[in-house]
N, C-alpha and C. Protein backbone atom coordinates (compact mmCIF):
# COMPACT_ATOMS: atom_id res chain seq x y z
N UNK A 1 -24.16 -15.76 123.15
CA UNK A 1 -25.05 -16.69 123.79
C UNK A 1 -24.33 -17.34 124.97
N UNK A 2 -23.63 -18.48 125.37
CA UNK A 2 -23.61 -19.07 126.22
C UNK A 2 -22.11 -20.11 125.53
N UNK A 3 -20.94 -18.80 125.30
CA UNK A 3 -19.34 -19.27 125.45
C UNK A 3 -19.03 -20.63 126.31
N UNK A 4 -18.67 -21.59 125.99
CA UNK A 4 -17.69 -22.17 127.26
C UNK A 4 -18.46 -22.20 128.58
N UNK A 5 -19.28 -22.50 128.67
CA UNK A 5 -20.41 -22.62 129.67
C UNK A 5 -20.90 -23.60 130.53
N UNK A 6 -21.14 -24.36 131.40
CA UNK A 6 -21.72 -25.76 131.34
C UNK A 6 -22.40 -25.08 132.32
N UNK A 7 -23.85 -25.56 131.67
CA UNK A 7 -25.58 -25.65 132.73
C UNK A 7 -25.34 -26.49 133.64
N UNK A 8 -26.00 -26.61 135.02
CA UNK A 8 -26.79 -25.15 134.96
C UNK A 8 -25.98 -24.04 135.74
N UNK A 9 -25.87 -22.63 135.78
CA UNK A 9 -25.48 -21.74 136.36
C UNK A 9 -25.93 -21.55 137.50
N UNK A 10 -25.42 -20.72 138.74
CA UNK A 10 -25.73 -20.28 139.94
C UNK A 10 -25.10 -18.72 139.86
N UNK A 11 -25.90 -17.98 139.91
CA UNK A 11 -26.06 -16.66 140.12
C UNK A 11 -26.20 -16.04 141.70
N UNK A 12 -25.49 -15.35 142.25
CA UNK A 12 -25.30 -14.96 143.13
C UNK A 12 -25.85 -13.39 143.07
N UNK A 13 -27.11 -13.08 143.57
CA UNK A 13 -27.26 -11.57 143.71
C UNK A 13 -26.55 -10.87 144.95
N UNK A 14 -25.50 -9.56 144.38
CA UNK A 14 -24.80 -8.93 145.53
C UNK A 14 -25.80 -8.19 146.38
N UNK A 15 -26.53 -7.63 146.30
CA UNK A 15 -27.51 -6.93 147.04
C UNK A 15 -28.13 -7.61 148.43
N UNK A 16 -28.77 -8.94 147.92
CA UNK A 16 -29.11 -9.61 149.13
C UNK A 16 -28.49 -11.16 149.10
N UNK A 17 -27.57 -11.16 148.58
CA UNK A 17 -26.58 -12.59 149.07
C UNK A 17 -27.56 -14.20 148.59
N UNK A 18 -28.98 -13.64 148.19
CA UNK A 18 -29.80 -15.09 147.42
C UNK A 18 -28.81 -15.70 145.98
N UNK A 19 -28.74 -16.93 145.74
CA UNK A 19 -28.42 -17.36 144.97
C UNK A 19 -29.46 -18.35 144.20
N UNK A 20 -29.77 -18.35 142.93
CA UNK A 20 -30.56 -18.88 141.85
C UNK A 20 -30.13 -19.83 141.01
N UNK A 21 -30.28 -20.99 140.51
CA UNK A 21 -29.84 -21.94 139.64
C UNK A 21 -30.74 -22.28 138.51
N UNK A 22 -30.15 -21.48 137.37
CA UNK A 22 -30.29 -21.51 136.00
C UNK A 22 -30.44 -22.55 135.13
N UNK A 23 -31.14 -23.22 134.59
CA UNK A 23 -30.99 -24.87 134.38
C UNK A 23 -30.39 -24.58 133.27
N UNK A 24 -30.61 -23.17 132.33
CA UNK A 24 -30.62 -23.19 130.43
C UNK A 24 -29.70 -21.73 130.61
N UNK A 25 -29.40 -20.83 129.26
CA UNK A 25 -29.58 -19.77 129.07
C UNK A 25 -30.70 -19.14 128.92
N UNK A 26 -31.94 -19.84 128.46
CA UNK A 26 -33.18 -19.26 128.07
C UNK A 26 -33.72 -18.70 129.60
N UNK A 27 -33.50 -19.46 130.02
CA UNK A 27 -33.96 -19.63 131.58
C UNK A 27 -33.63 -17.85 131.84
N UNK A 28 -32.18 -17.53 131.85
CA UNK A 28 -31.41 -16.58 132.57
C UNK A 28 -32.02 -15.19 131.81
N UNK A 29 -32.25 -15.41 130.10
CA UNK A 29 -33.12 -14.72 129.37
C UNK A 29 -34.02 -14.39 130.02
N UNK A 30 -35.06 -15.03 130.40
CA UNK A 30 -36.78 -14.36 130.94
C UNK A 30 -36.46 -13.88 132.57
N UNK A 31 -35.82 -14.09 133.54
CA UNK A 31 -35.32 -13.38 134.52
C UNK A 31 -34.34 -12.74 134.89
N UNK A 32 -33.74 -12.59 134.44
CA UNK A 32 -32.59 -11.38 134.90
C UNK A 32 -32.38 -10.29 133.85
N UNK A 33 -32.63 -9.09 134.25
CA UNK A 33 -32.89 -7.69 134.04
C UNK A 33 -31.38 -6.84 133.73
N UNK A 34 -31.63 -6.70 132.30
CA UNK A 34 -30.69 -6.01 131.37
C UNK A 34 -29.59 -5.04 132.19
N UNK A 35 -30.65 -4.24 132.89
CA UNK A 35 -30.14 -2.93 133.98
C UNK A 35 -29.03 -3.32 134.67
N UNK A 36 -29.61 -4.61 135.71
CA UNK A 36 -29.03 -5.47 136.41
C UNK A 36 -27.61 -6.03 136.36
N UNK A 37 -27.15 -6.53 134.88
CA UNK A 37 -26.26 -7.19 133.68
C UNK A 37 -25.12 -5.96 133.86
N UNK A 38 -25.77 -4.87 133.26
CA UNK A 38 -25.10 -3.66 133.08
C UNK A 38 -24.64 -3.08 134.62
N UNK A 39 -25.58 -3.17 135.82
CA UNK A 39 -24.59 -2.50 136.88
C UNK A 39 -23.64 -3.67 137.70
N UNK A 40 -23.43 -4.94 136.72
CA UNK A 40 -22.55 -6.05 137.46
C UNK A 40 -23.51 -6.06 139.08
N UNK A 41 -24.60 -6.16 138.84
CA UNK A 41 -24.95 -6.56 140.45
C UNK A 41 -25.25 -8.16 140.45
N UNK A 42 -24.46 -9.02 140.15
CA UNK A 42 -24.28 -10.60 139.84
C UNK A 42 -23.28 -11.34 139.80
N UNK A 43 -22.82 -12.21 140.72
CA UNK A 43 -21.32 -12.83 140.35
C UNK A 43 -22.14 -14.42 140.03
N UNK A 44 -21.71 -14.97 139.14
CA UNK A 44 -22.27 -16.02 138.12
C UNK A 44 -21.34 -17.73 137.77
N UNK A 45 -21.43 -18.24 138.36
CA UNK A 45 -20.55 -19.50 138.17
C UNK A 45 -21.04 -20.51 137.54
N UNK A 46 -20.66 -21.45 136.66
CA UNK A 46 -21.23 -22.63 135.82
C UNK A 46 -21.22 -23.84 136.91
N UNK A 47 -21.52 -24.75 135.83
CA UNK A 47 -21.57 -26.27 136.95
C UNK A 47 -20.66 -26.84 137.20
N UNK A 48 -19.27 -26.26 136.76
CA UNK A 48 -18.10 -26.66 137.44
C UNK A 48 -17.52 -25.85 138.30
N UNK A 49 -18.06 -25.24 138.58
CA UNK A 49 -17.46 -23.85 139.82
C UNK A 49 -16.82 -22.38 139.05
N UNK A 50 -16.62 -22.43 137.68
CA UNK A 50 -15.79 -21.68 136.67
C UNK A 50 -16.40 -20.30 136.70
N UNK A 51 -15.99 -19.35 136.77
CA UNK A 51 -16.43 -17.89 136.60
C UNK A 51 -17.51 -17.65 135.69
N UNK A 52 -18.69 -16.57 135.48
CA UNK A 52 -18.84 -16.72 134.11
C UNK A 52 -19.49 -15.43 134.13
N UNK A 53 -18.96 -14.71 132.48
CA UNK A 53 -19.05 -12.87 132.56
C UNK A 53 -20.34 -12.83 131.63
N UNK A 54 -21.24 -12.13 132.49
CA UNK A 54 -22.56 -11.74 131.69
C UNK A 54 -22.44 -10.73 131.23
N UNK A 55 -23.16 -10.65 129.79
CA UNK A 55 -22.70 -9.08 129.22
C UNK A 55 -24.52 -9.00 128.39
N UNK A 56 -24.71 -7.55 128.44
CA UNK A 56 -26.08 -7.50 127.45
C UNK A 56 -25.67 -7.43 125.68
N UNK A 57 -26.00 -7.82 125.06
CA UNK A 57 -25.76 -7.80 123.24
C UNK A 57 -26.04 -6.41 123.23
N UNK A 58 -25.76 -5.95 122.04
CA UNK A 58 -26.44 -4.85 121.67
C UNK A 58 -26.63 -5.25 120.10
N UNK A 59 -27.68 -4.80 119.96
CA UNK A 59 -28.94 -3.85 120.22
C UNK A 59 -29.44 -5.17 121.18
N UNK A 60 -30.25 -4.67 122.95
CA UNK A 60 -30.23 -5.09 124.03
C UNK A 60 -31.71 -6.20 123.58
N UNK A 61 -31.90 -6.00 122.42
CA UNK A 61 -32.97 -7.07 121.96
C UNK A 61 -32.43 -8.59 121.31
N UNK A 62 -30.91 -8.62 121.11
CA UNK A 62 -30.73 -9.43 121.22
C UNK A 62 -30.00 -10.28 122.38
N UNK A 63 -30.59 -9.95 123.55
CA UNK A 63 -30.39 -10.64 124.70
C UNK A 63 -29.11 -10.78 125.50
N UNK A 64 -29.14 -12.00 126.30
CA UNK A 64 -27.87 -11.78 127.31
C UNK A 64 -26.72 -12.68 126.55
N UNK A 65 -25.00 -12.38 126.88
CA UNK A 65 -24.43 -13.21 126.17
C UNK A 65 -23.61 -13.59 127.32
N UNK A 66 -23.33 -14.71 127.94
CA UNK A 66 -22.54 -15.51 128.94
C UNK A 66 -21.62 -16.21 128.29
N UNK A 67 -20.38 -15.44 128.95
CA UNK A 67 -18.65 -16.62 128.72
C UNK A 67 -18.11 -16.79 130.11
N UNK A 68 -17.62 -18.09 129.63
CA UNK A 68 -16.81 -18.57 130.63
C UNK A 68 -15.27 -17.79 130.96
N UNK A 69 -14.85 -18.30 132.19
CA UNK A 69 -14.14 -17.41 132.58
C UNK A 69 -12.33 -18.61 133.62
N UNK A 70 -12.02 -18.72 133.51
CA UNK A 70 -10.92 -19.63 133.75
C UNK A 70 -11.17 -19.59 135.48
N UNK A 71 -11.25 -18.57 136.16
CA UNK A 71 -11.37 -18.53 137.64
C UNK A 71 -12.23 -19.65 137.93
N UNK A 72 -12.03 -20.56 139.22
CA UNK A 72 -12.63 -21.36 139.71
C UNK A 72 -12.62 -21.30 141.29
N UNK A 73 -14.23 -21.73 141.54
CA UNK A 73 -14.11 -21.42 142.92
C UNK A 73 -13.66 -22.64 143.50
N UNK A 74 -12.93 -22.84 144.47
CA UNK A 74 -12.35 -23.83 145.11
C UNK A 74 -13.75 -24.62 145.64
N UNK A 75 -13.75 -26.17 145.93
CA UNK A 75 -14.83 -27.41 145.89
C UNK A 75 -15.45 -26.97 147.45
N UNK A 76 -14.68 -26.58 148.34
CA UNK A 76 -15.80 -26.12 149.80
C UNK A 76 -16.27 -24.94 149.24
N UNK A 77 -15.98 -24.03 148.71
CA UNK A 77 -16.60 -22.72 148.18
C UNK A 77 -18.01 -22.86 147.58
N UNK A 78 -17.93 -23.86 146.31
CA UNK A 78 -18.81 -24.65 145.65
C UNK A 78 -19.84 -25.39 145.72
N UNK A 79 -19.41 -26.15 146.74
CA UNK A 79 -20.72 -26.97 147.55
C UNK A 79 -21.65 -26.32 148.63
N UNK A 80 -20.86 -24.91 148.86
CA UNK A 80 -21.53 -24.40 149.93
C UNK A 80 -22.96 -23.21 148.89
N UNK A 81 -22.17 -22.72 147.86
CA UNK A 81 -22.77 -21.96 146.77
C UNK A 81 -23.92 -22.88 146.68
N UNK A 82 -24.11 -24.23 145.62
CA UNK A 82 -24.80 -24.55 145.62
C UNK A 82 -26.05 -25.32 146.52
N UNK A 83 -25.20 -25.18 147.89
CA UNK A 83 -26.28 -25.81 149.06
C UNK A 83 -27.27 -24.76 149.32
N UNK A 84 -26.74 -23.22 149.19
CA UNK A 84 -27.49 -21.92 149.27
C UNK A 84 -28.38 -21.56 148.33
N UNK A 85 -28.17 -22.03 146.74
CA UNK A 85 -29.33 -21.58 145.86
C UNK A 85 -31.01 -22.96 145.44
N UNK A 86 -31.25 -21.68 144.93
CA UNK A 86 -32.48 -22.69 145.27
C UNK A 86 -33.23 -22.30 143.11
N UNK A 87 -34.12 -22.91 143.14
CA UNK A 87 -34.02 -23.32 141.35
C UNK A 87 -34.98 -21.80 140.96
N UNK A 88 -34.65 -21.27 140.01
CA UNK A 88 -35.35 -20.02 139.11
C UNK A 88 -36.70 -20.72 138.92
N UNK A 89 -37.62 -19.58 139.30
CA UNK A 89 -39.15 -19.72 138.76
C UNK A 89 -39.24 -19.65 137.26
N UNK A 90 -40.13 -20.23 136.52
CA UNK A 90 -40.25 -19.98 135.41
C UNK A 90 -41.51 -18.64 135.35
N UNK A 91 -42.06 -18.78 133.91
CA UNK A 91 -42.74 -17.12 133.90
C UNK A 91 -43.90 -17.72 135.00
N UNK A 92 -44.07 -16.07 135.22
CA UNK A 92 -45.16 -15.43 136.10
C UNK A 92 -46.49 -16.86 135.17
N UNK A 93 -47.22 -17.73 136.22
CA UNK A 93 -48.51 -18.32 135.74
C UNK A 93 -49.73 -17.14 135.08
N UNK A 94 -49.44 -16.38 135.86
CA UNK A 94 -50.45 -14.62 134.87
C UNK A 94 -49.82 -14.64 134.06
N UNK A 95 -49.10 -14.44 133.34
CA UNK A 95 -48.39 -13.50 132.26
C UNK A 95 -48.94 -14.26 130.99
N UNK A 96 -49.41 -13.61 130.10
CA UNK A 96 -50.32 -13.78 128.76
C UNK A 96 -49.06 -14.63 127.85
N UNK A 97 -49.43 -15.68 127.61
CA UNK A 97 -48.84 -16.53 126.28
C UNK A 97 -47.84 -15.30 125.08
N UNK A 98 -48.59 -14.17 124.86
CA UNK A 98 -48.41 -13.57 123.70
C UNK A 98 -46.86 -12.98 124.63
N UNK A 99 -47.00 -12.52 125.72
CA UNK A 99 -46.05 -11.53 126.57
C UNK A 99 -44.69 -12.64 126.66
N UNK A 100 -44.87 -14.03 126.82
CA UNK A 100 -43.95 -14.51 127.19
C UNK A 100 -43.43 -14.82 125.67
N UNK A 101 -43.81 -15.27 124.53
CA UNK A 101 -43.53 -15.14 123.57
C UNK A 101 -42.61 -14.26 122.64
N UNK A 102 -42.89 -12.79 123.58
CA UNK A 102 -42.67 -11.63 122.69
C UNK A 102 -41.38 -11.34 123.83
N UNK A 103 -40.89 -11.69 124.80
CA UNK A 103 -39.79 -11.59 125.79
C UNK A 103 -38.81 -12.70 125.36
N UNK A 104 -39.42 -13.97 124.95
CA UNK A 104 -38.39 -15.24 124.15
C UNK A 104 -37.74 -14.40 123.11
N UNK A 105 -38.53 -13.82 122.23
CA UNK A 105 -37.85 -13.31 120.92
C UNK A 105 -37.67 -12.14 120.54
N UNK A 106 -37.73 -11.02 121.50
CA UNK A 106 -37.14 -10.16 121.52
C UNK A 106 -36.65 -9.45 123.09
N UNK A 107 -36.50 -10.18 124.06
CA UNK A 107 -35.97 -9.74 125.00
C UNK A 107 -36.16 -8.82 125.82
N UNK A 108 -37.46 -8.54 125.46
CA UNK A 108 -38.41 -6.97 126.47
C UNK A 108 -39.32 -7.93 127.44
């Protein structure tokens, strides 16, 4: 689950350089994509600037597991990270009660 951690996280996607702020783990649960986890396309820092290694559980239904990591990004590094992200949507307003339910507790 969420090692040595302190909320909320900032996720950095390598692909297009956007960064996201995670308020929970649950949060990081309903958006970010198992696949994703697995090809490390994410560098991930807590609310103290501290590294933090996302890994998928297996069996991949029991969800994502985040530890902390001793690396720290230096305080201009940090402030600039978080001046760049902006806060995670929660679920899709479409998405059926039953769907978001069935993604809380089993991770599809």
């Amino acid at each position: 689950m969420s090692g040595g951690v302190s909320f909320p996280v900032f996720v950095l996607m390598k692909d297009c350089g956007e960064v996201t702020e995670y308020p929970a783990w649950m949060a990081m649960q309903h958006r970010m994509e198992a696949v994703d986890v697995e090809n490390d396309e994410y560098h991930v820092w807590d609310a103290q600037g501290y590294g933090v290694r996302l890994a998928v559980s297996s069996p991949k239904s029991h969800g994502l597991r985040v530890n902390g990591l001793e690396t720290q990004l230096s305080e201009q590094d940090f402030v600039s990270l978080k001046a760049k992200s902006k806060p995670c949507r929660g679920p899709e307003p479409t998405e059926p009660l039953f769907r978001r339910l069935q993604r809380a507790v089993f991770g599809k």
